[in-house]
C-alpha atoms as a PDB file:
ATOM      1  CA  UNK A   1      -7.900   6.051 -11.493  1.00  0.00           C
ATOM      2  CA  UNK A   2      -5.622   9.183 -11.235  1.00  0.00           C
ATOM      3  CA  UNK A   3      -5.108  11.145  -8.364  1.00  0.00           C
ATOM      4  CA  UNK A   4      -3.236  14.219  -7.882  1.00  0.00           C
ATOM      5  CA  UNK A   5      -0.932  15.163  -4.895  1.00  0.00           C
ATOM      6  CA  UNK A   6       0.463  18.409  -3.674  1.00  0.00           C
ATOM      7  CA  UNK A   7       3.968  19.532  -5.192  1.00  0.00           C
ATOM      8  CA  UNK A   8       6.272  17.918  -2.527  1.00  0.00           C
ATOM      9  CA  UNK A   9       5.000  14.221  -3.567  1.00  0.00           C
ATOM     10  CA  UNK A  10       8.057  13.884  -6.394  1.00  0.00           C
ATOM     11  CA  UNK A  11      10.221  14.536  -3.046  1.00  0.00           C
ATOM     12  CA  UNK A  12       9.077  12.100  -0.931  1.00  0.00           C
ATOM     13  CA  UNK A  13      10.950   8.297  -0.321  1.00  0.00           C
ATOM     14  CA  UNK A  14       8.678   5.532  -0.222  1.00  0.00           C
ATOM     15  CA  UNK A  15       9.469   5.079   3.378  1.00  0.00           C
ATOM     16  CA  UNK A  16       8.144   8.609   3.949  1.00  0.00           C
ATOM     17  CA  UNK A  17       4.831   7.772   1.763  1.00  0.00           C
ATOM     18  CA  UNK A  18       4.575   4.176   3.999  1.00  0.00           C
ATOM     19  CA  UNK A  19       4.409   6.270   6.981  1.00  0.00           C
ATOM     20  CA  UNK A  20       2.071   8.729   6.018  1.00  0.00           C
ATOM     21  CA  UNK A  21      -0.521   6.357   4.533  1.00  0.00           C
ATOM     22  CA  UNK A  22       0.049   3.697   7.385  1.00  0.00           C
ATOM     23  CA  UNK A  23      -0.862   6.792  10.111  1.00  0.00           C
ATOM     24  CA  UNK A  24      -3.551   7.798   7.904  1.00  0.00           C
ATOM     25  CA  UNK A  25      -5.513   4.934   7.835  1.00  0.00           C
ATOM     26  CA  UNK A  26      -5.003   3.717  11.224  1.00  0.00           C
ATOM     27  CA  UNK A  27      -6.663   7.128  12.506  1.00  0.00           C
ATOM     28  CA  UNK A  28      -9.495   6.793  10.031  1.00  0.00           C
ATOM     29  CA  UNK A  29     -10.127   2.994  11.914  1.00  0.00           C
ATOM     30  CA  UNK A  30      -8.097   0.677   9.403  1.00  0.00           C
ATOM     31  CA  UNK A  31      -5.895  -1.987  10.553  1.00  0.00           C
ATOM     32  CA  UNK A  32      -2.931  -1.608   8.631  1.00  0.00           C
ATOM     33  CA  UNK A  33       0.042  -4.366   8.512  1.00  0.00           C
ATOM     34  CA  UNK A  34       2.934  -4.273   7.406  1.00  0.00           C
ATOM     35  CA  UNK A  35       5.448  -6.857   5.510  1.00  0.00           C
ATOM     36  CA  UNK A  36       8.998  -6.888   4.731  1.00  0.00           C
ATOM     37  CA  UNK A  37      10.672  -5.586   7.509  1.00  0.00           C
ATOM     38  CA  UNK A  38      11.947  -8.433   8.683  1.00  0.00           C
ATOM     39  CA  UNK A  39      13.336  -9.402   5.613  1.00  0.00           C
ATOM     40  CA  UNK A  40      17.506  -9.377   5.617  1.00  0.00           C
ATOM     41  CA  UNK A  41      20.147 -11.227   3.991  1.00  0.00           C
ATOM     42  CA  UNK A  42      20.613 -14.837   4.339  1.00  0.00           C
ATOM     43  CA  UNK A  43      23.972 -17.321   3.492  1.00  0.00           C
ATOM     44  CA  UNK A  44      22.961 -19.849   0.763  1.00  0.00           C
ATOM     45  CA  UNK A  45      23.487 -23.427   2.150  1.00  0.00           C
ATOM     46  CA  UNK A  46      25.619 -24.623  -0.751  1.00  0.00           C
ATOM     47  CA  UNK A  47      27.695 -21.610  -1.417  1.00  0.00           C
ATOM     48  CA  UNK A  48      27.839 -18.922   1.296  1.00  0.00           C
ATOM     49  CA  UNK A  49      26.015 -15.958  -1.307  1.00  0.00           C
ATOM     50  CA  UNK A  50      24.158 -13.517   0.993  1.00  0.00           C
ATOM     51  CA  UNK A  51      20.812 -13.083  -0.744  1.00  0.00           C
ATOM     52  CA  UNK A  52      17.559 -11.247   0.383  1.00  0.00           C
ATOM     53  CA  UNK A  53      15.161 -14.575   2.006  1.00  0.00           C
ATOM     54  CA  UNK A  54      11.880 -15.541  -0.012  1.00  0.00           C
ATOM     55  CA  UNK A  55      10.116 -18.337   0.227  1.00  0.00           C
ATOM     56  CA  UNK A  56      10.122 -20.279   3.773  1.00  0.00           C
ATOM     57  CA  UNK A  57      13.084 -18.329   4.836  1.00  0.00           C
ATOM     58  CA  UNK A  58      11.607 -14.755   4.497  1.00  0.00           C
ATOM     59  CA  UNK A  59       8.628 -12.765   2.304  1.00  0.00           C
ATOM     60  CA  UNK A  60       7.406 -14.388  -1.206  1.00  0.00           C
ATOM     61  CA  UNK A  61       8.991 -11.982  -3.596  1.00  0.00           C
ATOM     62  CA  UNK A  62       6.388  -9.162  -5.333  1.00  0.00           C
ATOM     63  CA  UNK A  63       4.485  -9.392  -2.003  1.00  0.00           C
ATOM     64  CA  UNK A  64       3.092  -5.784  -0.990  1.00  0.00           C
ATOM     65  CA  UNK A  65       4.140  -3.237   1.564  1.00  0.00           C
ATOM     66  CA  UNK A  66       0.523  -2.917   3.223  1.00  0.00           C
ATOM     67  CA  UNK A  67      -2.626  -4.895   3.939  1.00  0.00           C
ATOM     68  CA  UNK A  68      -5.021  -2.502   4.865  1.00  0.00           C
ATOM     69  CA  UNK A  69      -8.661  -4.145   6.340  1.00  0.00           C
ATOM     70  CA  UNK A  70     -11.381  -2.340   8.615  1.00  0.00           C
ATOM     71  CA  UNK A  71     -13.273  -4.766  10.822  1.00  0.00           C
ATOM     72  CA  UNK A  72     -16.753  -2.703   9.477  1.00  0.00           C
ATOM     73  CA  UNK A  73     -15.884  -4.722   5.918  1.00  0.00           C
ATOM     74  CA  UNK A  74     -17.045  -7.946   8.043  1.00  0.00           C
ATOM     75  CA  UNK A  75     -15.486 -10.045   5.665  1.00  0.00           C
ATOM     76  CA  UNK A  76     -11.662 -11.843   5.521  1.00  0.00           C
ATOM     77  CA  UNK A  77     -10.403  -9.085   2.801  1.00  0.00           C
ATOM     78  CA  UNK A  78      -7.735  -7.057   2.641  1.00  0.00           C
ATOM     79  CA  UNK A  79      -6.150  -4.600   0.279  1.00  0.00           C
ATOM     80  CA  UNK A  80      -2.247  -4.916  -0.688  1.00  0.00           C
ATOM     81  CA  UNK A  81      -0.577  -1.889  -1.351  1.00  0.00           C
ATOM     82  CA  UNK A  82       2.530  -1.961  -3.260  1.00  0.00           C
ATOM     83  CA  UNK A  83       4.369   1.491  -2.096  1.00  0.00           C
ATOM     84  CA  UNK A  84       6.490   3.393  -4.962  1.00  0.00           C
ATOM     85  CA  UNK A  85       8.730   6.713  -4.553  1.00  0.00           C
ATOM     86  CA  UNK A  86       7.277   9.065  -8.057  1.00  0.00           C
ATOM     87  CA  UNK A  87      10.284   7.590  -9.853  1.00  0.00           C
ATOM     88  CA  UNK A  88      10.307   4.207  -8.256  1.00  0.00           C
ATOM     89  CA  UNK A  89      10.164   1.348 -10.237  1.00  0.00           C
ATOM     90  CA  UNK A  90       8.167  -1.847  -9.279  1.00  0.00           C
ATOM     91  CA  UNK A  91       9.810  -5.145 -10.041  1.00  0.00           C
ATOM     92  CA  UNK A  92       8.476  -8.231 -12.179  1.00  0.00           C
ATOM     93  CA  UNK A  93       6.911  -9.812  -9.464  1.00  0.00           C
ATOM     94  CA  UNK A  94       5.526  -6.940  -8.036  1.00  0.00           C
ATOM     95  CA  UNK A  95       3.859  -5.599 -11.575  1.00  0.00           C
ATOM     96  CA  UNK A  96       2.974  -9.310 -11.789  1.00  0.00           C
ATOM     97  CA  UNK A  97       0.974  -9.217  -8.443  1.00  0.00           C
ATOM     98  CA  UNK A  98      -0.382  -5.663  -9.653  1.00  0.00           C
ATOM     99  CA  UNK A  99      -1.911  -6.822 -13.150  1.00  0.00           C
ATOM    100  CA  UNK A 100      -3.760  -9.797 -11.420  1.00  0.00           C
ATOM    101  CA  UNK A 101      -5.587  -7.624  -9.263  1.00  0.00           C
ATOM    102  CA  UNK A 102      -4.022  -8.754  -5.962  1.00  0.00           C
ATOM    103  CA  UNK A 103      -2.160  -5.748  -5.175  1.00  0.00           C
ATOM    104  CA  UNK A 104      -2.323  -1.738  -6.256  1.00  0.00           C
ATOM    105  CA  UNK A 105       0.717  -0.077  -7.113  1.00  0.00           C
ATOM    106  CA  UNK A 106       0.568   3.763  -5.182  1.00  0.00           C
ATOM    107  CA  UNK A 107       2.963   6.515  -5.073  1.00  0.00           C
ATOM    108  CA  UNK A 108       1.410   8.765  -2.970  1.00  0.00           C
ATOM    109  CA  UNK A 109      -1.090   9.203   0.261  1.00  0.00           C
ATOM    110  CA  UNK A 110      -3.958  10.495  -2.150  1.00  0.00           C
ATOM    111  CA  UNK A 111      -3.739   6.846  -4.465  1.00  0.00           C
ATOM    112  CA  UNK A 112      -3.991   4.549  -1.280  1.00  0.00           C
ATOM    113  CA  UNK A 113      -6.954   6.518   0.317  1.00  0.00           C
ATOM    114  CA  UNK A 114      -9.028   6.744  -3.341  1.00  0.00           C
ATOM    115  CA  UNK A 115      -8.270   2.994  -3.254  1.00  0.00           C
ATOM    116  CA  UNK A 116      -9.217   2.318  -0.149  1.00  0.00           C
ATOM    117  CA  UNK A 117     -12.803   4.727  -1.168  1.00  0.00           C
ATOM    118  CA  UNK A 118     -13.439   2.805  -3.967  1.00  0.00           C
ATOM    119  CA  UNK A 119     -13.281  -0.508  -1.673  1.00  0.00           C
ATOM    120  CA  UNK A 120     -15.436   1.172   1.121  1.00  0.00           C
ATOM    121  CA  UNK A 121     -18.462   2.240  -2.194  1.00  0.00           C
ATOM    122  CA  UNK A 122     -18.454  -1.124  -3.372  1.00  0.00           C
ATOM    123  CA  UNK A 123     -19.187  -2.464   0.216  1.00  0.00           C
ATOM    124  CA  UNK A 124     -21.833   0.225   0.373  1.00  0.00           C
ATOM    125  CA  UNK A 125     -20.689   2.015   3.573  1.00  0.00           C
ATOM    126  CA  UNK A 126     -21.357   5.480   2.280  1.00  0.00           C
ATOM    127  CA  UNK A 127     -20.459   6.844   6.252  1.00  0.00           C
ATOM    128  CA  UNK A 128     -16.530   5.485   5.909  1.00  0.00           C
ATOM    129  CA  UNK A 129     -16.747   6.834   1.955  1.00  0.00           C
ATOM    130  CA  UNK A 130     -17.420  10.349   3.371  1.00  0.00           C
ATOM    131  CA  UNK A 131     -15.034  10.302   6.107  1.00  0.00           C
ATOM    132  CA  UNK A 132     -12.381   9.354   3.243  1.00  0.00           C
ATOM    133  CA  UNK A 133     -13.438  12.292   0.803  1.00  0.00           C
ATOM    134  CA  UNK A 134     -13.448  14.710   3.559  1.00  0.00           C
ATOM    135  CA  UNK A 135     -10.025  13.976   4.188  1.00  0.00           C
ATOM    136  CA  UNK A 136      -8.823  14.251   0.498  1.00  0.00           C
ATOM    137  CA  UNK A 137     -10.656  17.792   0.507  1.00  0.00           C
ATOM    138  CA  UNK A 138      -8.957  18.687   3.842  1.00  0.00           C
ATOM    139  CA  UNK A 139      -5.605  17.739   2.440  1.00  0.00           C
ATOM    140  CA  UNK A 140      -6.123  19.369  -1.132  1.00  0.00           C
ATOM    141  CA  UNK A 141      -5.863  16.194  -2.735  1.00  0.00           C
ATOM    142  CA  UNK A 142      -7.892  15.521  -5.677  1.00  0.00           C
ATOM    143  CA  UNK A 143      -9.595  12.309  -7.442  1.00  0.00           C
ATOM    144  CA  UNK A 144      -9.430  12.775 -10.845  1.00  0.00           C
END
């Protein structure tokens, strides 16, 4: 699925497309978490090396930006959005996550919210689907 964005989407940072998306869906009733913020450097026990902590120390590595959920799904799912400037590249783990369907790679506000439409059609709820299109209309975003 392509989606197309207004002009200033090759300017934005992918902290800048986080919070758009995560302010966007919380006001159209998602809960919206986020992960890796926590995550800083950590001394190796054998050796001193500062790395980034995975694993019990930190964030399994590939794991996605947002989890976005709306208590009207009535059932334990979530969506994992992997967040990407335009040029941004996502790592092995993350494109790994991505091709196994357990995250979507997005690069802009329009990509998350088609996602998130597709997710609310399946389920049926044709009410939260037209909220969702209204707001890609309002915004002049367009599903291809």
């Amino acid at each position: 699925m392509a989606v197309q964005k207004r002009n200033n989407a090759s300017r934005q940072s992918e902290a800048s497309i986080q919070t758009e998306i995560r302010s966007l869906l919380i006001v159209l009733g998602y809960t919206v978490m986020e992960t890796g913020k926590g995550r800083s450097r950590v001394s190796c026990r054998s050796c001193g090396a500062k790395t980034f902590a995975t694993g019990w120390q930190g964030n399994t590595p590939g794991l996605p930006d947002l989890y976005v959920h709306r208590s009207g799904w009535q059932q334990p799912i979530a969506v994992g959005l992997e967040l990407k400037a335009k040029d941004g590249k996502p790592s092995d783990a993350q494109q790994w996550l991505a091709s196994q369907c357990m995250t979507r790679i997005v690069r802009s506000c329009a990509e998350a919210l088609s996602i998130v439409l597709d997710i609310e059609l399946l389920l049926g709820h044709a009410d939260q689907a037209s909220k969702i299109k209204d707001t890609l209309a309002m915004n002049n975003w367009e599903k291809l």
